[in-house]
C-alpha atoms as a PDB file:
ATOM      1  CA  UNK A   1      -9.764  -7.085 -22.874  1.00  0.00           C
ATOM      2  CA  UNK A   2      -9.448  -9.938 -20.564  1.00  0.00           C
ATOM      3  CA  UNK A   3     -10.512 -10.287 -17.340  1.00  0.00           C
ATOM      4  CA  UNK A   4      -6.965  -9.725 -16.190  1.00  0.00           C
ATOM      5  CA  UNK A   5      -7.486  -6.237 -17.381  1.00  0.00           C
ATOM      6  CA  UNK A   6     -10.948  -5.606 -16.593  1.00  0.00           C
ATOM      7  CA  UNK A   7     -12.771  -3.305 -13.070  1.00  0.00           C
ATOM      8  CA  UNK A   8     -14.845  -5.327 -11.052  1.00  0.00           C
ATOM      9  CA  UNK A   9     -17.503  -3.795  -9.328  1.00  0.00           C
ATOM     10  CA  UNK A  10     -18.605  -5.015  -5.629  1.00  0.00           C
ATOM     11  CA  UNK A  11     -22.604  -5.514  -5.530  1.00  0.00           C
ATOM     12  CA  UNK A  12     -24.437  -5.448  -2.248  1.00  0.00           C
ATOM     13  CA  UNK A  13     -24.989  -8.666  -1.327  1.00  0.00           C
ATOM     14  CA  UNK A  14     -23.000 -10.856   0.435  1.00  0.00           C
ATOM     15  CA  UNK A  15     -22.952 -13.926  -2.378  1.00  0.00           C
ATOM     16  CA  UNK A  16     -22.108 -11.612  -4.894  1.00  0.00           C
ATOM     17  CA  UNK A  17     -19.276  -9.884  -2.616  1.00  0.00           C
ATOM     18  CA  UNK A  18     -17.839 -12.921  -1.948  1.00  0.00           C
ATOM     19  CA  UNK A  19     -17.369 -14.027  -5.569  1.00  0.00           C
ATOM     20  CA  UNK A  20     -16.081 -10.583  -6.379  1.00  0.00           C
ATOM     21  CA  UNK A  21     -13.814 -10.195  -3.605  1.00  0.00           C
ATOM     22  CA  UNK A  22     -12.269 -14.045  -4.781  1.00  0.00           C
ATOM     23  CA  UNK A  23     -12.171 -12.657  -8.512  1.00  0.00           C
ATOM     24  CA  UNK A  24     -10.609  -9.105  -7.693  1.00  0.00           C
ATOM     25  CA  UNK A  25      -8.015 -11.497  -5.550  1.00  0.00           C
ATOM     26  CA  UNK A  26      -7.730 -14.025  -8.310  1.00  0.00           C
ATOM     27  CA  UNK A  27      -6.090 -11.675 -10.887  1.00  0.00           C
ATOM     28  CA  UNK A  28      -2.282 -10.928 -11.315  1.00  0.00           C
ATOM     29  CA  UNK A  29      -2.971  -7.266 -10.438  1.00  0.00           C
ATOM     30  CA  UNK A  30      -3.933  -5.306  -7.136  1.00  0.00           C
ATOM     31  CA  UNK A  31      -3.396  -1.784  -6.967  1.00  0.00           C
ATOM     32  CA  UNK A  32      -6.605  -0.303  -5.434  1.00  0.00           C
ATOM     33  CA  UNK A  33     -10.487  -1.115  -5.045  1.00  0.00           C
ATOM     34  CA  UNK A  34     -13.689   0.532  -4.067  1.00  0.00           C
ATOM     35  CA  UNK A  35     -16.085  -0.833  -1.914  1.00  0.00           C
ATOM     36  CA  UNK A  36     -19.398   1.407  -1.816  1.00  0.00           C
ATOM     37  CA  UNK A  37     -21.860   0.312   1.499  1.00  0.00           C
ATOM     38  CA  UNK A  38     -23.285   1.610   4.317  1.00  0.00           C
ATOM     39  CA  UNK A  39     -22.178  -1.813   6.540  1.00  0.00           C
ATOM     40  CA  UNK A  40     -19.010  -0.619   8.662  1.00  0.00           C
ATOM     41  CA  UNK A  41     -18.808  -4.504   8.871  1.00  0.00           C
ATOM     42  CA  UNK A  42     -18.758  -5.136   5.473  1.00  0.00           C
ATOM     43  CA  UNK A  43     -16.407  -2.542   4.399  1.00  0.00           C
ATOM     44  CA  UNK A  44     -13.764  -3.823   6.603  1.00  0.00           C
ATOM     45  CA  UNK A  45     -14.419  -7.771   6.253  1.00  0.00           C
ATOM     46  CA  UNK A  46     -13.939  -6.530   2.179  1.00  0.00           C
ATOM     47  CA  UNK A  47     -10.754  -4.009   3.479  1.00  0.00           C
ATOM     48  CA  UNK A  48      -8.994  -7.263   5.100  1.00  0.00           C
ATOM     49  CA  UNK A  49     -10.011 -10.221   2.494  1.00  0.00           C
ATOM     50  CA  UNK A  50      -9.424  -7.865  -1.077  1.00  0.00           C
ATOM     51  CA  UNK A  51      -5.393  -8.162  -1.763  1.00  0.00           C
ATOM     52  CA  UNK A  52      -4.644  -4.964  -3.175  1.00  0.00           C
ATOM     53  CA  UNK A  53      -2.616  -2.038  -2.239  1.00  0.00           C
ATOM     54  CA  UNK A  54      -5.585  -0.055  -0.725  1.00  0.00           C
ATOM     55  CA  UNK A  55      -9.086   0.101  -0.193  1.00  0.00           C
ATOM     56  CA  UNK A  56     -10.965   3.174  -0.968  1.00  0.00           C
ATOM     57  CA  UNK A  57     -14.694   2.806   1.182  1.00  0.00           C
ATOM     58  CA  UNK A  58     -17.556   5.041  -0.669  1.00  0.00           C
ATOM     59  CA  UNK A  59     -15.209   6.093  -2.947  1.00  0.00           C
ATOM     60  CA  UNK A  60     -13.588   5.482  -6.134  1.00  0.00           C
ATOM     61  CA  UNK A  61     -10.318   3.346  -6.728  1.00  0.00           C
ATOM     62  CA  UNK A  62      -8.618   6.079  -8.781  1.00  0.00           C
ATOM     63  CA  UNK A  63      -9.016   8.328  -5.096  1.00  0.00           C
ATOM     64  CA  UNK A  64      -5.738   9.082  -3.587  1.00  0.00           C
ATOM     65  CA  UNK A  65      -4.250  11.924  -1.131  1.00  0.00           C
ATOM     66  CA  UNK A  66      -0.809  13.103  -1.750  1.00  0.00           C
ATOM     67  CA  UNK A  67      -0.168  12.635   2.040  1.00  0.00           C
ATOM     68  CA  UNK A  68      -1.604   8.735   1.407  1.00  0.00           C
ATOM     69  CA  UNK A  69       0.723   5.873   0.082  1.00  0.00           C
ATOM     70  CA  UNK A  70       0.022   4.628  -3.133  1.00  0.00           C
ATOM     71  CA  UNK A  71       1.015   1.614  -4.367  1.00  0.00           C
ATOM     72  CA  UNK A  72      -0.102  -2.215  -5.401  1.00  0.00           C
ATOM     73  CA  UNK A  73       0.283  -5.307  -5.172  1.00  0.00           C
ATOM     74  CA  UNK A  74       1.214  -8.476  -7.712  1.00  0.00           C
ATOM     75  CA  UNK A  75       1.701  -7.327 -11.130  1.00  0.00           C
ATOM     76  CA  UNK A  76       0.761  -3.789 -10.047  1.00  0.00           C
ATOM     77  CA  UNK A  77       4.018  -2.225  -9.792  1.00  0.00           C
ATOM     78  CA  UNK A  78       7.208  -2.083  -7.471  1.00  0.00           C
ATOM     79  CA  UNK A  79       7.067   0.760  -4.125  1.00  0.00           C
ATOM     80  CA  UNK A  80       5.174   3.163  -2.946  1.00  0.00           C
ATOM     81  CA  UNK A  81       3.816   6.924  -4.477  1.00  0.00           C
ATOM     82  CA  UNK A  82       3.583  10.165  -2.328  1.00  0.00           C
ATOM     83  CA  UNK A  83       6.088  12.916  -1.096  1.00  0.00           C
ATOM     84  CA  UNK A  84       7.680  11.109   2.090  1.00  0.00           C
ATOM     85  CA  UNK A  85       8.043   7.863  -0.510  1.00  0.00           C
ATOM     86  CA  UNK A  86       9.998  10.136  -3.156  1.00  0.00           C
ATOM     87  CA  UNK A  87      12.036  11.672  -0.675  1.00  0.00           C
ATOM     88  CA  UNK A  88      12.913   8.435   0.306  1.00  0.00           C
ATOM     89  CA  UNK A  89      13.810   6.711  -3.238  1.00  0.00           C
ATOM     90  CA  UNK A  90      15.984  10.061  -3.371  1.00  0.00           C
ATOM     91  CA  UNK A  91      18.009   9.508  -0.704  1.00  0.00           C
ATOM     92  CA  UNK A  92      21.141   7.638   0.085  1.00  0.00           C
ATOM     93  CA  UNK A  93      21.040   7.172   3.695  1.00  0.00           C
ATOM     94  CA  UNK A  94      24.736   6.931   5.592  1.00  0.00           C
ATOM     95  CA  UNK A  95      25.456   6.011   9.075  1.00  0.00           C
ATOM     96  CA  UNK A  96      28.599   8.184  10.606  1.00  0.00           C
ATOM     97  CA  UNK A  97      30.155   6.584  13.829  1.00  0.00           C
ATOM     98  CA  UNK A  98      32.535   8.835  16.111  1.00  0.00           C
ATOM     99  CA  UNK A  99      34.460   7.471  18.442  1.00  0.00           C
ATOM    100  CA  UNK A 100      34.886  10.430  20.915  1.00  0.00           C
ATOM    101  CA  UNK A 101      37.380   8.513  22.929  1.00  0.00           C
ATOM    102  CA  UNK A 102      41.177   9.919  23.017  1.00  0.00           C
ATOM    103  CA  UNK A 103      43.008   8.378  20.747  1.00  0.00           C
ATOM    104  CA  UNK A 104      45.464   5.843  23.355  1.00  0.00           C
ATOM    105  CA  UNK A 105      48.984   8.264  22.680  1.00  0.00           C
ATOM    106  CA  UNK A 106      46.529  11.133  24.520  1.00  0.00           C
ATOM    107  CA  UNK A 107      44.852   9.171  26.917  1.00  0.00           C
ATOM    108  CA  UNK A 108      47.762   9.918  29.407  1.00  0.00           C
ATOM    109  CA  UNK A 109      47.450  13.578  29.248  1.00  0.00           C
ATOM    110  CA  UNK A 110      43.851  13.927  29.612  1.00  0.00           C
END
């Protein structure tokens, strides 16, 4: 297993955050992380510097709601997961003008 492949795990301090934030970001894939803390701060300076599709705080990567949108980033696949995104992929939206004008051969008579 490279490191490509491999879960990185996000230690408490900051020089170790750092590093694993730029090696999470490094790799071709991005589809979730977990950041475990009890620094609001932290959570969200990790939340907007990780590039991945969503950031799970005090919980596990693999969490997801079926309400939620899931999806990565990179190499970590195409769209988004969850009921409103299926419905979505399944439908073929159309657009449907009407004209209610009178056609100009009626116009006289209304």
């Amino acid at each position: 297993m490279t490191r490509d492949h491999e879960p990185f795990s996000l230690d408490r301090y900051e020089a170790v955050l750092d590093a694993a934030i730029e090696m999470v970001n490094s790799t071709g894939y991005g589809l979730q992380a977990g950041v475990f803390t009890r620094d609001i701060d932290a959570a969200f300076d990790a939340a907007r510097r990780l590039r991945v599709g969503g950031v799970m705080i005090n919980d596990t990567s693999s969490y997801h709601a079926d309400a939620m949108p899931y999806g990565g980033v990179k190499d970590s696949g195409y769209g988004l997961e969850g009921p409103k995104y299926a419905v979505q992929d399944m439908t073929d939206p159309r657009i449907i003008v009407l004209n209610l004008r009178a056609p100009p051969e009626e116009a006289g008579r209304a």
